[in-house]
Protein backbone atom coordinates (compact mmCIF):
# COMPACT_ATOMS: atom_id res chain seq x y z
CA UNK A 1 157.87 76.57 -241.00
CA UNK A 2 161.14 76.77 -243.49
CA UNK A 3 163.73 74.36 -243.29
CA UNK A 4 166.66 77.57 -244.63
CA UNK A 5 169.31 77.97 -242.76
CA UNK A 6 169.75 81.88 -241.70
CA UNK A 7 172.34 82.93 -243.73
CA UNK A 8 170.63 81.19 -246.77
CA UNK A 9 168.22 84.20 -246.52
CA UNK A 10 170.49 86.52 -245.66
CA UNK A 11 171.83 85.80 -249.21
CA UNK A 12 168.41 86.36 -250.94
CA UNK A 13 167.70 89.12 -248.87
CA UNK A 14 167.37 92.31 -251.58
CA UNK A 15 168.91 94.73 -249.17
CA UNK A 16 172.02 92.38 -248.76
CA UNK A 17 172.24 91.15 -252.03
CA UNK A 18 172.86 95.40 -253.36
CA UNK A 19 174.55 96.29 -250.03
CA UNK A 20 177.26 93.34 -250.77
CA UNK A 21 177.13 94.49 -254.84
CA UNK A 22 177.69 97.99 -253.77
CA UNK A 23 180.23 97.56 -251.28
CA UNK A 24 182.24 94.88 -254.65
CA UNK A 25 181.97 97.59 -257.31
CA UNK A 26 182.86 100.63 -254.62
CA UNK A 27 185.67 98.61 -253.23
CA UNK A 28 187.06 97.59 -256.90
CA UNK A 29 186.91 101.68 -257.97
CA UNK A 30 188.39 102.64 -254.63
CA UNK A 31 191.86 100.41 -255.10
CA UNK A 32 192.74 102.77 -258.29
CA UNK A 33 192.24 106.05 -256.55
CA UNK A 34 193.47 104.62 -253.29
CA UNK A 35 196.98 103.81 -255.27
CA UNK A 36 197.05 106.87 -257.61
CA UNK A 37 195.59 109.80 -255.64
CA UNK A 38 195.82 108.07 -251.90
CA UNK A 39 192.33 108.74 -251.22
CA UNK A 40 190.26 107.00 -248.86
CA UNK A 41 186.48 105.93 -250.15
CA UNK A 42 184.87 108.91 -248.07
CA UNK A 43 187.15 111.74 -249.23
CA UNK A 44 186.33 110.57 -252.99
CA UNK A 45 182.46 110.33 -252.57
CA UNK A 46 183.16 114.32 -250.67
CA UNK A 47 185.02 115.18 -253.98
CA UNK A 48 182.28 113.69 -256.16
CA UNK A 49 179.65 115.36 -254.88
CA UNK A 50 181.80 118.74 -254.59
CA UNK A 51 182.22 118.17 -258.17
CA UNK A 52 179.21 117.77 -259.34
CA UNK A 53 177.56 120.43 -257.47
CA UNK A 54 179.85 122.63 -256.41
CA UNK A 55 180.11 124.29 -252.90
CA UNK A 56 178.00 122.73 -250.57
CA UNK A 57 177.36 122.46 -247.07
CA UNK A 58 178.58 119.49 -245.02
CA UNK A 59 174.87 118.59 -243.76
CA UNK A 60 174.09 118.81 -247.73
CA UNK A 61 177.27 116.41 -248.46
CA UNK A 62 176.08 114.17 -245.24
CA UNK A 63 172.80 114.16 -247.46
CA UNK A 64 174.03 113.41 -250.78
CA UNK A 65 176.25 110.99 -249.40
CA UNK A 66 173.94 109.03 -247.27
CA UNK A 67 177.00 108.96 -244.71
CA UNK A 68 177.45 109.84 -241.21
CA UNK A 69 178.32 113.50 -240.48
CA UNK A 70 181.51 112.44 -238.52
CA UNK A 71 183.20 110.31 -241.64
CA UNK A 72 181.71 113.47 -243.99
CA UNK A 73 183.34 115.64 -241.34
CA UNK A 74 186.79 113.92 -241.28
CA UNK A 75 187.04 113.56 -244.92
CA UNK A 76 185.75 117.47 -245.40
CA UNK A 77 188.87 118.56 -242.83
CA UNK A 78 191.48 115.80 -244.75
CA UNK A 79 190.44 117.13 -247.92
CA UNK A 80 191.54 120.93 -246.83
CA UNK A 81 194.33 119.87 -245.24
CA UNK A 82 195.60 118.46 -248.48
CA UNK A 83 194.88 121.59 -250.59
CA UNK A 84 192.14 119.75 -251.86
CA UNK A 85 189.15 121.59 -251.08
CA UNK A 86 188.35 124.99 -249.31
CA UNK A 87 186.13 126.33 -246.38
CA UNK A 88 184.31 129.76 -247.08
CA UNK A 89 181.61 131.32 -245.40
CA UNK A 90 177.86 130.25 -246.48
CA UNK A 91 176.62 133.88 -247.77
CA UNK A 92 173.08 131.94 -246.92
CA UNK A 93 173.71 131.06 -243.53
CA UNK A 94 175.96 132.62 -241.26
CA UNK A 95 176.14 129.84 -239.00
CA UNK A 96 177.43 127.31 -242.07
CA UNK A 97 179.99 126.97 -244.16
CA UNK A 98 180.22 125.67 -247.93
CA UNK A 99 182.90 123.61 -248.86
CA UNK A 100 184.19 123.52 -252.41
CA UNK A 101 187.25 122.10 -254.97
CA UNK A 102 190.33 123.92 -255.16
CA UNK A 103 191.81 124.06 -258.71
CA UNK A 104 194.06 121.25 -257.75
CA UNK A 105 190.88 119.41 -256.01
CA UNK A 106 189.26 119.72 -259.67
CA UNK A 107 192.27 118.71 -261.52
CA UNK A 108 192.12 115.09 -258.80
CA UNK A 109 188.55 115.19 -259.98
CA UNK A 110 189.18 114.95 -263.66
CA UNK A 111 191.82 112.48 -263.33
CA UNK A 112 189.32 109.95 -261.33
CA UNK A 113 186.62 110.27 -263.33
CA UNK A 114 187.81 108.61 -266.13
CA UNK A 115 189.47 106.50 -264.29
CA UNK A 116 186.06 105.53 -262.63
CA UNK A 117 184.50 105.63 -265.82
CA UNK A 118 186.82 102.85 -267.51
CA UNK A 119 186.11 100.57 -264.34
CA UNK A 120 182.41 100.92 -264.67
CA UNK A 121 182.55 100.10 -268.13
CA UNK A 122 184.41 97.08 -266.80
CA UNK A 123 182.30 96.19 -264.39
CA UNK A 124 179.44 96.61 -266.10
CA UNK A 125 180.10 94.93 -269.29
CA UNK A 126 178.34 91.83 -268.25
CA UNK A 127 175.14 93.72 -268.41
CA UNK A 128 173.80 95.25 -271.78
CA UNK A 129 172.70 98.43 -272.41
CA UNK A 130 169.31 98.03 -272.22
CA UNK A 131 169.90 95.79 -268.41
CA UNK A 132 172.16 98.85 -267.61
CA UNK A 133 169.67 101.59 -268.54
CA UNK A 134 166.80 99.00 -266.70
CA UNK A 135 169.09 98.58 -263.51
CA UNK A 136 169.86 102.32 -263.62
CA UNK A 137 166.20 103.20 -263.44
CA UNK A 138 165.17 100.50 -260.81
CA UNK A 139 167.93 102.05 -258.39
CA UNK A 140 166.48 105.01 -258.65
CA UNK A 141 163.39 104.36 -258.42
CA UNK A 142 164.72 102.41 -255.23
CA UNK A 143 166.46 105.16 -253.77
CA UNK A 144 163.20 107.59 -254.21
CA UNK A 145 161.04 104.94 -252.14
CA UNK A 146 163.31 104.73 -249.66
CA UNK A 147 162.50 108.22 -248.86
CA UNK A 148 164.15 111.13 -247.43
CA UNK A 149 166.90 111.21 -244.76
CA UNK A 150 167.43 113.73 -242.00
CA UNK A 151 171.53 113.88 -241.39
CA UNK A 152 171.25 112.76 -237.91
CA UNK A 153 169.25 109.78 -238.93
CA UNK A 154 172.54 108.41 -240.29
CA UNK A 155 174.76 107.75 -237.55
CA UNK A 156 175.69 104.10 -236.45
């Protein structure tokens, strides 16, 4: 039987151990656009996605995301509220909508991304490039194991 305490495993547990590094590097990128574009950590990951793929569906951005359809939801409504990002119908599917940038929605976009760039490089610059390309590819080969996600599978 082991003598460690709980929480010493809790701190070797994998899962933990990237949950707590994600939640450090997100948190450090998310003061910056917090202070400059008064974003909120949801809305940004919305925009990212939106701006790397253009309009998409809010189940698709719940997807992406790996968040909760009522955050996604919240952020999607903030976002048009703020002239942000735009609501049309989903040519597709009648029954969905796509959400997409507005031109000042991309213009926020291009002003956090090297923003978020600089940071990474920051962050990252313990690492080098060959731990960064190694840590890249064991992520995603992480992320692919972990399998597929159906939207409602993500609520609290």
């Amino acid at each position: 039987m082991s003598t460690r305490k709980p929480a010493r495993r809790l701190a070797e547990f994998l899962p933990y151990q990237l949950s707590v590094a994600s939640n450090a590097v997100s948190t450090r990128i998310a003061e910056q656009y917090r202070k400059r574009f008064a974003l909120k950590t949801t809305e940004w990951r919305v925009m990212a996605v939106l701006g790397d793929s253009g309009p998409t569906t809010q189940r698709k951005l719940t997807q992406a995301t790996l968040m909760d359809k009522v955050p996604v939801n919240r952020a999607c409504k903030t976002l048009e509220q703020r002239g942000l990002a735009t609501r049309k119908p989903n040519a597709k599917d009648g029954r969905s909508h796509l959400l997409e940038l507005t031109a000042e929605g991309r213009a926020v976009h291009a002003g956090i991304m090297p923003l978020a760039l600089k940071i990474e490089a920051e962050l990252f610059s313990v690492l080098s490039e060959e731990e960064q390309s190694a840590l890249r590819d064991m992520l995603s080969r992480l992320r692919e194991n972990a399998g597929d996600f159906d939207a409602e599978s993500l609520a609290d």
